[in-house]
N, C-alpha and C. Protein backbone atom coordinates (compact mmCIF):
# COMPACT_ATOMS: atom_id res chain seq x y z
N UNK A 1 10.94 -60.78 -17.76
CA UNK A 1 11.97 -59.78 -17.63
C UNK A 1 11.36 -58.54 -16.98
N UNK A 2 12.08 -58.35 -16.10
CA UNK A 2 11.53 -56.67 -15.37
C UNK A 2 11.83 -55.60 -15.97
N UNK A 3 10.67 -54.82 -15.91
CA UNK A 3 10.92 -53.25 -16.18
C UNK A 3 11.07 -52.22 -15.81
N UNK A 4 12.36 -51.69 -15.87
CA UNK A 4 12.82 -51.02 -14.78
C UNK A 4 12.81 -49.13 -14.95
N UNK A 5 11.63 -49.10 -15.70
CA UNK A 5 11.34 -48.03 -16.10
C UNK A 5 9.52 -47.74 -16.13
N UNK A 6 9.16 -46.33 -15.97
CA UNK A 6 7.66 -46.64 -15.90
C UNK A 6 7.46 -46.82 -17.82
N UNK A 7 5.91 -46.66 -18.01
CA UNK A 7 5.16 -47.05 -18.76
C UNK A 7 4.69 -46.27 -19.24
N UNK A 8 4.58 -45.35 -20.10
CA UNK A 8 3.70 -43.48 -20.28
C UNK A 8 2.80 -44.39 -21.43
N UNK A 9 1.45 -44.18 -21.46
CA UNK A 9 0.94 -44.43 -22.73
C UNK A 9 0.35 -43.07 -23.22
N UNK A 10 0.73 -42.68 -24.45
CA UNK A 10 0.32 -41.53 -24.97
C UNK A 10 -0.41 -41.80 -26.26
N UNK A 11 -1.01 -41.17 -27.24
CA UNK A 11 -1.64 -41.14 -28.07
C UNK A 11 -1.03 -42.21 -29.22
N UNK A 12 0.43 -41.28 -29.14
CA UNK A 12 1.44 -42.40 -30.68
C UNK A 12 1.88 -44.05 -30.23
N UNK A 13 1.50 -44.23 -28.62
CA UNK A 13 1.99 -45.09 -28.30
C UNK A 13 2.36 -45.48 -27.10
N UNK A 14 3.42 -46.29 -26.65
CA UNK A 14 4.11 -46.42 -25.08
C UNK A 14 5.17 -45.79 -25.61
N UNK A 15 5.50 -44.78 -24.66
CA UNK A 15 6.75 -43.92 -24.43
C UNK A 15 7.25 -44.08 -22.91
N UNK A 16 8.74 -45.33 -22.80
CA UNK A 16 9.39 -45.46 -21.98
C UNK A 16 9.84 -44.24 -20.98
N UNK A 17 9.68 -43.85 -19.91
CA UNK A 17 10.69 -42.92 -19.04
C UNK A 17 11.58 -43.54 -18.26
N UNK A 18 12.93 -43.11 -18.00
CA UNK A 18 13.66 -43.34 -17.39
C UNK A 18 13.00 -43.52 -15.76
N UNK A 19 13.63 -44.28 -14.88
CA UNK A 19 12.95 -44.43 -13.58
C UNK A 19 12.63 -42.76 -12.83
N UNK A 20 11.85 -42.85 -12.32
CA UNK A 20 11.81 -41.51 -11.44
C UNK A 20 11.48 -40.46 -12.19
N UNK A 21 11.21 -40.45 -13.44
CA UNK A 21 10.87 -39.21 -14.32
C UNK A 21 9.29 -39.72 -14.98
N UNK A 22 8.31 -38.67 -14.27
CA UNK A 22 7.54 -38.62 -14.79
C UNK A 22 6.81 -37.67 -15.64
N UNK A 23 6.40 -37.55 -16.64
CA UNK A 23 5.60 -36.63 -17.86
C UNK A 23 4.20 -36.44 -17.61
N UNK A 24 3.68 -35.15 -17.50
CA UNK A 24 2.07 -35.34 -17.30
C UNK A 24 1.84 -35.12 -19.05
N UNK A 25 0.92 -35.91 -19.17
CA UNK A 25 0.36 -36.30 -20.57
C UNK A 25 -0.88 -35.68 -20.39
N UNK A 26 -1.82 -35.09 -21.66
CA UNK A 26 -3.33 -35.38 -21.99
C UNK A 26 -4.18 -35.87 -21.39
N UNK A 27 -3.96 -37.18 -21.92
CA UNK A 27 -4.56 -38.51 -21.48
C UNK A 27 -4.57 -38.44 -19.89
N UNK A 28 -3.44 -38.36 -19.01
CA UNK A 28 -3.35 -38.53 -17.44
C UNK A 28 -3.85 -37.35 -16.91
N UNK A 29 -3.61 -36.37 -17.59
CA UNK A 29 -4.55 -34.63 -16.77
C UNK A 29 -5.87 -34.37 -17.27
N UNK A 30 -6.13 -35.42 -18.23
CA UNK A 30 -7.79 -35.22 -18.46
C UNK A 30 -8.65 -36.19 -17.70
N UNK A 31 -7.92 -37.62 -17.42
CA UNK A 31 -8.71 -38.36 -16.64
C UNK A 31 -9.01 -38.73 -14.98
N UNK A 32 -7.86 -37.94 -14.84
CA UNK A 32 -7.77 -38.33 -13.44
C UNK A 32 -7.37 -37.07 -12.54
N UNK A 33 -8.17 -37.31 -11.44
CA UNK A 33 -8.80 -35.85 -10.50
C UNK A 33 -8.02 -36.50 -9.19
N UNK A 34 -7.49 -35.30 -8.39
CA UNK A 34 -7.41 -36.02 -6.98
C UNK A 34 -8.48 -35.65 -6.02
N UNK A 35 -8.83 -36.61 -5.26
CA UNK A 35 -9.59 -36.78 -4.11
C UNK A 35 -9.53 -35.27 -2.73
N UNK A 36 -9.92 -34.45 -3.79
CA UNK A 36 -9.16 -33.53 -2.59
C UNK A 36 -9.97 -33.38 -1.26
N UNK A 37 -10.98 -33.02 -1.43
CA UNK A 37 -11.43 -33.71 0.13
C UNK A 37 -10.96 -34.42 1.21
N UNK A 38 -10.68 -35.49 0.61
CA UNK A 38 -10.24 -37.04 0.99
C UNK A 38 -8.19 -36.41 1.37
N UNK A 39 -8.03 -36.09 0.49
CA UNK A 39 -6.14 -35.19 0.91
C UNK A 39 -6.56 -34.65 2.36
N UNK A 40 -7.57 -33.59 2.04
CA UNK A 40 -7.48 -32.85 3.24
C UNK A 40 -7.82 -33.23 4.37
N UNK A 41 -8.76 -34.38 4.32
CA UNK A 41 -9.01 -35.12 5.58
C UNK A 41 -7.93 -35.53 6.14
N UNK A 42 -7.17 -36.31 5.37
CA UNK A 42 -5.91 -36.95 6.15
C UNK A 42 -4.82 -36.16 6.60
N UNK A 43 -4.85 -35.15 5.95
CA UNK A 43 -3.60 -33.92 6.06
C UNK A 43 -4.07 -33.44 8.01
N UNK A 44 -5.59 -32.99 7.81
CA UNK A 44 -6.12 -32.53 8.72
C UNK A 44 -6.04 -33.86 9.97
N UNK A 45 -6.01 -34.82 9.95
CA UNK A 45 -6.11 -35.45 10.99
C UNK A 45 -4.73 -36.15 11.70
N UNK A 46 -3.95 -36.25 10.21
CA UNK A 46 -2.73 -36.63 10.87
C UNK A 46 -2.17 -35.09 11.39
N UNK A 47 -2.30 -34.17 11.32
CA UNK A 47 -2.01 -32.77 11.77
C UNK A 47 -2.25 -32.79 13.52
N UNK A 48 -3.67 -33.07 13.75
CA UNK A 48 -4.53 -33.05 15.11
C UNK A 48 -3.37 -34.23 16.04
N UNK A 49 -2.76 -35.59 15.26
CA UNK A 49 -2.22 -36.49 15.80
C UNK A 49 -0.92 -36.00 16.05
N UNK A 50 -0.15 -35.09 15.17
CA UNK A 50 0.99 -35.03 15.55
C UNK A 50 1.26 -33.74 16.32
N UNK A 51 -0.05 -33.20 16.42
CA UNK A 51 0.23 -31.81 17.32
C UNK A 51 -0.10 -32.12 18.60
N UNK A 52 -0.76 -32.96 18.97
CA UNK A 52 -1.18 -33.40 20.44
C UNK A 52 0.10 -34.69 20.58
N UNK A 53 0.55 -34.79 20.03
CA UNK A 53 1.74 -35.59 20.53
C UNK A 53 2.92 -34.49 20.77
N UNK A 54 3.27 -33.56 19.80
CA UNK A 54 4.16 -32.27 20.19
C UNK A 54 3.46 -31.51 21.25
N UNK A 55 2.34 -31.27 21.83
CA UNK A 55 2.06 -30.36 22.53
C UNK A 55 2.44 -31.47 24.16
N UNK A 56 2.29 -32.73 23.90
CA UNK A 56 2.77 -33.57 25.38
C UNK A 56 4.52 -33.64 25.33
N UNK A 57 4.59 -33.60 24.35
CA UNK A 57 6.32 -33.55 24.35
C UNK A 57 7.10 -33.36 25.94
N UNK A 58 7.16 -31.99 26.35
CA UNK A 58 7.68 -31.85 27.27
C UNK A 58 6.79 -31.66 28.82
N UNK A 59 5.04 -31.91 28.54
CA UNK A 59 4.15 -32.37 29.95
C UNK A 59 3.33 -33.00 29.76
N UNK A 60 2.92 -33.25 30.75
CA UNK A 60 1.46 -34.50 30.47
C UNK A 60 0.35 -33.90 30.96
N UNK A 61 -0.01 -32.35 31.41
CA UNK A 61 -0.99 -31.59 31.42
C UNK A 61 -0.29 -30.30 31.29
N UNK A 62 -0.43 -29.98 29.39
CA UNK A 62 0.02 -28.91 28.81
C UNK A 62 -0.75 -27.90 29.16
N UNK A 63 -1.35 -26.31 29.27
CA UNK A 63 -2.19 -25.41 29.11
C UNK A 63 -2.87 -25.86 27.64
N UNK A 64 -4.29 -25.83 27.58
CA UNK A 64 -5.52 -25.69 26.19
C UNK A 64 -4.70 -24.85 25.46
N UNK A 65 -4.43 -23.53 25.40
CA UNK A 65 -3.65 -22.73 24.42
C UNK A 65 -2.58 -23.50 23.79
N UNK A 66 -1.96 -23.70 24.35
CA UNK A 66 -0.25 -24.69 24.11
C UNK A 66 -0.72 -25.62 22.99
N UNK A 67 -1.53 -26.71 23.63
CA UNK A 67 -2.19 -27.81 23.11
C UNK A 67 -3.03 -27.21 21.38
N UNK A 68 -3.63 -26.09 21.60
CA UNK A 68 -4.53 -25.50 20.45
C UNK A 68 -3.39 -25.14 19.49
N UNK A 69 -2.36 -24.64 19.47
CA UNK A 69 -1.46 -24.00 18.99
C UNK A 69 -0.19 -25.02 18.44
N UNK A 70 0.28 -26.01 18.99
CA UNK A 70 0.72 -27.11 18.72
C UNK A 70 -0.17 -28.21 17.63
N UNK A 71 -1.55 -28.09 17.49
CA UNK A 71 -2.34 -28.34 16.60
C UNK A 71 -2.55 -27.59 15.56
N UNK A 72 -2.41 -26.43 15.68
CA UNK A 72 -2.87 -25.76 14.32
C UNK A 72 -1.44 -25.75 13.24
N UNK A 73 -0.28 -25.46 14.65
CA UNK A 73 0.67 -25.49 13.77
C UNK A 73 0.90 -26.89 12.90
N UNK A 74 0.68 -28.07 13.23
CA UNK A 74 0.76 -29.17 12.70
C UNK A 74 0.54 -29.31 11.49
N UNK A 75 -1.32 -28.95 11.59
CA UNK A 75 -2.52 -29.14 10.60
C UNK A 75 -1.20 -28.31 9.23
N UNK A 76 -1.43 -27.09 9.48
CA UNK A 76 -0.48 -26.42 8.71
C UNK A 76 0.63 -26.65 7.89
N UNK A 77 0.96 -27.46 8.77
CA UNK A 77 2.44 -28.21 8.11
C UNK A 77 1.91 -28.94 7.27
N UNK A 78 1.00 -30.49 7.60
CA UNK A 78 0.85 -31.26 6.91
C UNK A 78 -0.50 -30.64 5.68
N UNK A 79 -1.05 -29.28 5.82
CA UNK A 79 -1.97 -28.92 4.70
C UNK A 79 -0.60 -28.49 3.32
N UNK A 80 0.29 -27.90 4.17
CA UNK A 80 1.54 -27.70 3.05
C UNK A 80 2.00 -28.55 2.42
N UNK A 81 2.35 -29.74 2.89
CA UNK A 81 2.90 -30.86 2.60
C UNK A 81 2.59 -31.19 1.29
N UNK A 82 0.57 -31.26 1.01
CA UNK A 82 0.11 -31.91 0.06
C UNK A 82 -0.26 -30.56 -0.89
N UNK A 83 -0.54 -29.43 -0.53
CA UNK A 83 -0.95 -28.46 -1.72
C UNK A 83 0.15 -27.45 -1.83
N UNK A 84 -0.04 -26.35 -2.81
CA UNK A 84 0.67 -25.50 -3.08
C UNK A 84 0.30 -24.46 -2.91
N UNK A 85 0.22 -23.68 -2.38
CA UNK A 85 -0.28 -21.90 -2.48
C UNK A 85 0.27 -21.08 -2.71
N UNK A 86 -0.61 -20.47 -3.67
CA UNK A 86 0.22 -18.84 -4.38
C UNK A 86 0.35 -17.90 -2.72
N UNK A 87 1.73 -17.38 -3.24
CA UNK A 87 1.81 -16.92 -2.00
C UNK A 87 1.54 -15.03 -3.06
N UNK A 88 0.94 -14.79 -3.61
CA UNK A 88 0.71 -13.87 -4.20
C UNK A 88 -1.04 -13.54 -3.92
N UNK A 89 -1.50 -14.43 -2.91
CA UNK A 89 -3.27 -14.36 -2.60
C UNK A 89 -3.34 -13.03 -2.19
N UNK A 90 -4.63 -12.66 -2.98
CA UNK A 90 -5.32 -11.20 -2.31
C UNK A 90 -5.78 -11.49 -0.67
């Protein structure tokens, strides 16, 4: 029989969630770290890929500036994508 709900294991037990609702537990924020390095690599490279594809968009020998700027904006996007920033930074 399928289960059409995730699986939470917590201290008292398995505690069912409805699909799509997830609970951060103890147990899941004490053991497990994300790869952030590894985020930012990919953030950063699929960034470089989709900005040199927007910067050819409309030529096939853009100006270096155009091209630099169509990249950073990318990177940017996709560094947002995966983190959060206080927009309250000194």
């Amino acid at each position: 029989m399928p289960i059409h709900c995730f699986e939470h294991v917590v201290d008292d037990g398995i505690q069912r969630l409805p699909e799509g609702r997830v609970e951060r537990s103890a147990l899941v924020h004490d053991t497990m770290k994300p790869r952030t390095k590894d985020i930012l690599y990919r953030a950063i490279e699929e960034g470089i890929k989709r900005g040199m594809t927007q910067a050819h968009k409309h030529s096939d020998a853009p100006p270096p500036q155009w091209i630099e700027g169509c990249i950073e904006d990318a990177i940017w996007l996709e560094i947002d994508a995966v983190f959060d920033f206080d927009d309250q930074a000194p």
